[in-house]
Protein backbone atom coordinates (compact mmCIF):
# COMPACT_ATOMS: atom_id res chain seq x y z
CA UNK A 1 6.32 -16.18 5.99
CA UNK A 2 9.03 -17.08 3.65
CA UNK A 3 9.25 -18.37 0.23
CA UNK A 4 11.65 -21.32 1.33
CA UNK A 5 8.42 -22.32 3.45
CA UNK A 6 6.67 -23.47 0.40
CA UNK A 7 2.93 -22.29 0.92
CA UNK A 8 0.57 -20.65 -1.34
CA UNK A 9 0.67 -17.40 0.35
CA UNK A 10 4.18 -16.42 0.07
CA UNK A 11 3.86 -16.49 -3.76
CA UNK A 12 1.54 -13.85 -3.81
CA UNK A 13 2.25 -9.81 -4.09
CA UNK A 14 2.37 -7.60 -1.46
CA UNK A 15 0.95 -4.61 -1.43
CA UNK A 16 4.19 -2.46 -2.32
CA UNK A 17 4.22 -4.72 -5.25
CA UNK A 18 0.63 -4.33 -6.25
CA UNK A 19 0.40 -0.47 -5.89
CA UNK A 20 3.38 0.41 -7.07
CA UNK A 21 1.91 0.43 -11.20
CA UNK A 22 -0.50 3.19 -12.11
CA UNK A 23 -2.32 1.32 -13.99
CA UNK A 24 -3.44 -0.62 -10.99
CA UNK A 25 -3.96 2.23 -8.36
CA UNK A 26 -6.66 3.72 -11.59
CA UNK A 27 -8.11 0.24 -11.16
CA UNK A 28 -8.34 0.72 -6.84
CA UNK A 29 -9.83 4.09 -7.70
CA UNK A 30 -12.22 3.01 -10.26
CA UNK A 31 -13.44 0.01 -8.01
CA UNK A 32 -13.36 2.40 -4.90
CA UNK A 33 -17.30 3.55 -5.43
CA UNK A 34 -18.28 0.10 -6.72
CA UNK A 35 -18.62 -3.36 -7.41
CA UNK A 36 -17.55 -4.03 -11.53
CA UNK A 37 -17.64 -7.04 -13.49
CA UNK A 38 -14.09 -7.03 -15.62
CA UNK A 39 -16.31 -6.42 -19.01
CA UNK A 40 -17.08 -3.05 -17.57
CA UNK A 41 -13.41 -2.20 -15.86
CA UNK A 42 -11.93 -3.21 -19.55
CA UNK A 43 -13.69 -0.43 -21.28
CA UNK A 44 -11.89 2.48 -18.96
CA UNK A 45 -8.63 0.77 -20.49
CA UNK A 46 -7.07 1.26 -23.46
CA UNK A 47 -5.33 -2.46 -23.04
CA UNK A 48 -7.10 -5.91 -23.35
CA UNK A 49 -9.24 -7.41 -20.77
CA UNK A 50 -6.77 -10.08 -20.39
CA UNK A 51 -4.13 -7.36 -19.62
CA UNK A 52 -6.84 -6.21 -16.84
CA UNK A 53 -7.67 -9.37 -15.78
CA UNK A 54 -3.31 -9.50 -14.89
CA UNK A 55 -3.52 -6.11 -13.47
CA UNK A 56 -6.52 -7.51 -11.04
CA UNK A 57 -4.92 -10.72 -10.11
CA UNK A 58 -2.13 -8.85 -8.98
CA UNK A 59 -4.25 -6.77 -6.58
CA UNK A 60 -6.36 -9.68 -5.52
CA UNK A 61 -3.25 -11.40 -4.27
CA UNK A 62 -2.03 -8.46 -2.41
CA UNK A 63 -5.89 -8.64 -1.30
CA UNK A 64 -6.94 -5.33 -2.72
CA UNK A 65 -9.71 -6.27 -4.37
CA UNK A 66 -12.43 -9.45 -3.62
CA UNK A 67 -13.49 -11.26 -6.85
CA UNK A 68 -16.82 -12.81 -6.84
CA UNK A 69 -18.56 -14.98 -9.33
CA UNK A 70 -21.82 -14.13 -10.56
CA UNK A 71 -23.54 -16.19 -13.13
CA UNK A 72 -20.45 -16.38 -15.98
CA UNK A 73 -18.93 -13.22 -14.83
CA UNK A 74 -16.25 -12.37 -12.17
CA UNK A 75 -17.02 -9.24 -10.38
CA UNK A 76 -14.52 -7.09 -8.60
CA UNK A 77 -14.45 -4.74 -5.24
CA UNK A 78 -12.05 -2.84 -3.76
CA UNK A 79 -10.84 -4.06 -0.22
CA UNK A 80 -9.10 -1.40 1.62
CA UNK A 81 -7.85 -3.15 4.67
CA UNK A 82 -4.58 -3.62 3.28
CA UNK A 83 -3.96 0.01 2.69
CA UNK A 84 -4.68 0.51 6.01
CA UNK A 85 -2.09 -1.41 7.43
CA UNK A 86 0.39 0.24 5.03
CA UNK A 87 -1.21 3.63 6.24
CA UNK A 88 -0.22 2.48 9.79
CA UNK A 89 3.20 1.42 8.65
CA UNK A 90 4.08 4.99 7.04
CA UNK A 91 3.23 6.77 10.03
CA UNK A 92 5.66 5.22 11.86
CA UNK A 93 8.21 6.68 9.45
CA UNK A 94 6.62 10.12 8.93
CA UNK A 95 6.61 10.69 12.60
CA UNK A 96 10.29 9.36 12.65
CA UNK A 97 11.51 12.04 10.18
CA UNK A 98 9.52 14.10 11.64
CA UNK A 99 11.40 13.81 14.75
CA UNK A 100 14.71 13.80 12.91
CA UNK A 101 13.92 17.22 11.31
CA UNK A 102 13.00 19.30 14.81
CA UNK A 103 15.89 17.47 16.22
CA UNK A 104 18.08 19.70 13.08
CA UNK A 105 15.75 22.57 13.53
CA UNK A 106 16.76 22.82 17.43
CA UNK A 107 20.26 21.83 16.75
CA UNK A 108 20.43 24.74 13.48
CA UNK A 109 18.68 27.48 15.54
CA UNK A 110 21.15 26.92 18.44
CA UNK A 111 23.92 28.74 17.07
CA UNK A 112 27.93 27.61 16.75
CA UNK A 113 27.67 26.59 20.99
CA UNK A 114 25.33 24.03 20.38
CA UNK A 115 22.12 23.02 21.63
CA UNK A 116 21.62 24.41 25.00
CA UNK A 117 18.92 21.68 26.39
CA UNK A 118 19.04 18.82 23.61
CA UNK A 119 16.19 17.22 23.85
CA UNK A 120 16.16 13.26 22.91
CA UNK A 121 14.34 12.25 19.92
CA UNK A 122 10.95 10.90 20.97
CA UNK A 123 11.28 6.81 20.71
CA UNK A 124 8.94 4.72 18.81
CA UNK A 125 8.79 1.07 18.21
CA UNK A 126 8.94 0.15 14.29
CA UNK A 127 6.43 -1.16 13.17
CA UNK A 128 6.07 -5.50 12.88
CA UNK A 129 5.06 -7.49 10.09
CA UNK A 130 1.99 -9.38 11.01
């Protein structure tokens, strides 16, 4: 989805985006064992809660975290779906390089002749955004 297209969703951060601070992976670790109202997060910080309450947006956008009202307060949970699908996007790339360094290894270890049975580098299909 493009921004040119207008909609709600392609205004909101991706999960590159919403990992990339430190401040906000603490926050995915902190919510990783529980549920937390931002009260509660705010007093692990030493920033305001309206500082947190940016830092939490963020990740709810990239839909790392679920906010749910209860009573007055907003409570927040980790949602690790999205990670996953990063997760599946890496390994495309570490098996890639992975490829890429046996194919030096072979080639190295063959000596000034060159590789005596080159193998091809095994061919995987990137992966798509969905």
């Amino acid at each position: 989805m493009s921004k040119a297209d207008g909609s709600a969703a392609a205004a909101k951060h991706d999960v590159f985006q919403a990992i990339a601070d430190p401040t906000r992976r603490s926050l995915l670790r902190l919510l990783s064992d529980r549920e937390m109202p931002v009260t509660v997060i705010s007093n692990h910080y030493e920033m305001t809660r309206t500082a947190v309450s940016k830092h939490l947006r963020i990740l709810a956008d990239a839909g790392l975290v679920r906010e749910r009202k209860v009573g007055r307060e907003t409570r927040y949970r980790f949602e690790p779906e999205p990670l996953r699908e990063l997760k599946k996007w890496l390994d495309y790339y570490e098996r890639f390089w992975d490829n890429k360094m046996a194919a030096l290894k072979r080639f190295v270890e063959s000596g000034p002749d060159g590789p005596d049975d080159p193998a091809p580098l095994a061919a995987a299909e990137p992966p798509t955004d969905e």
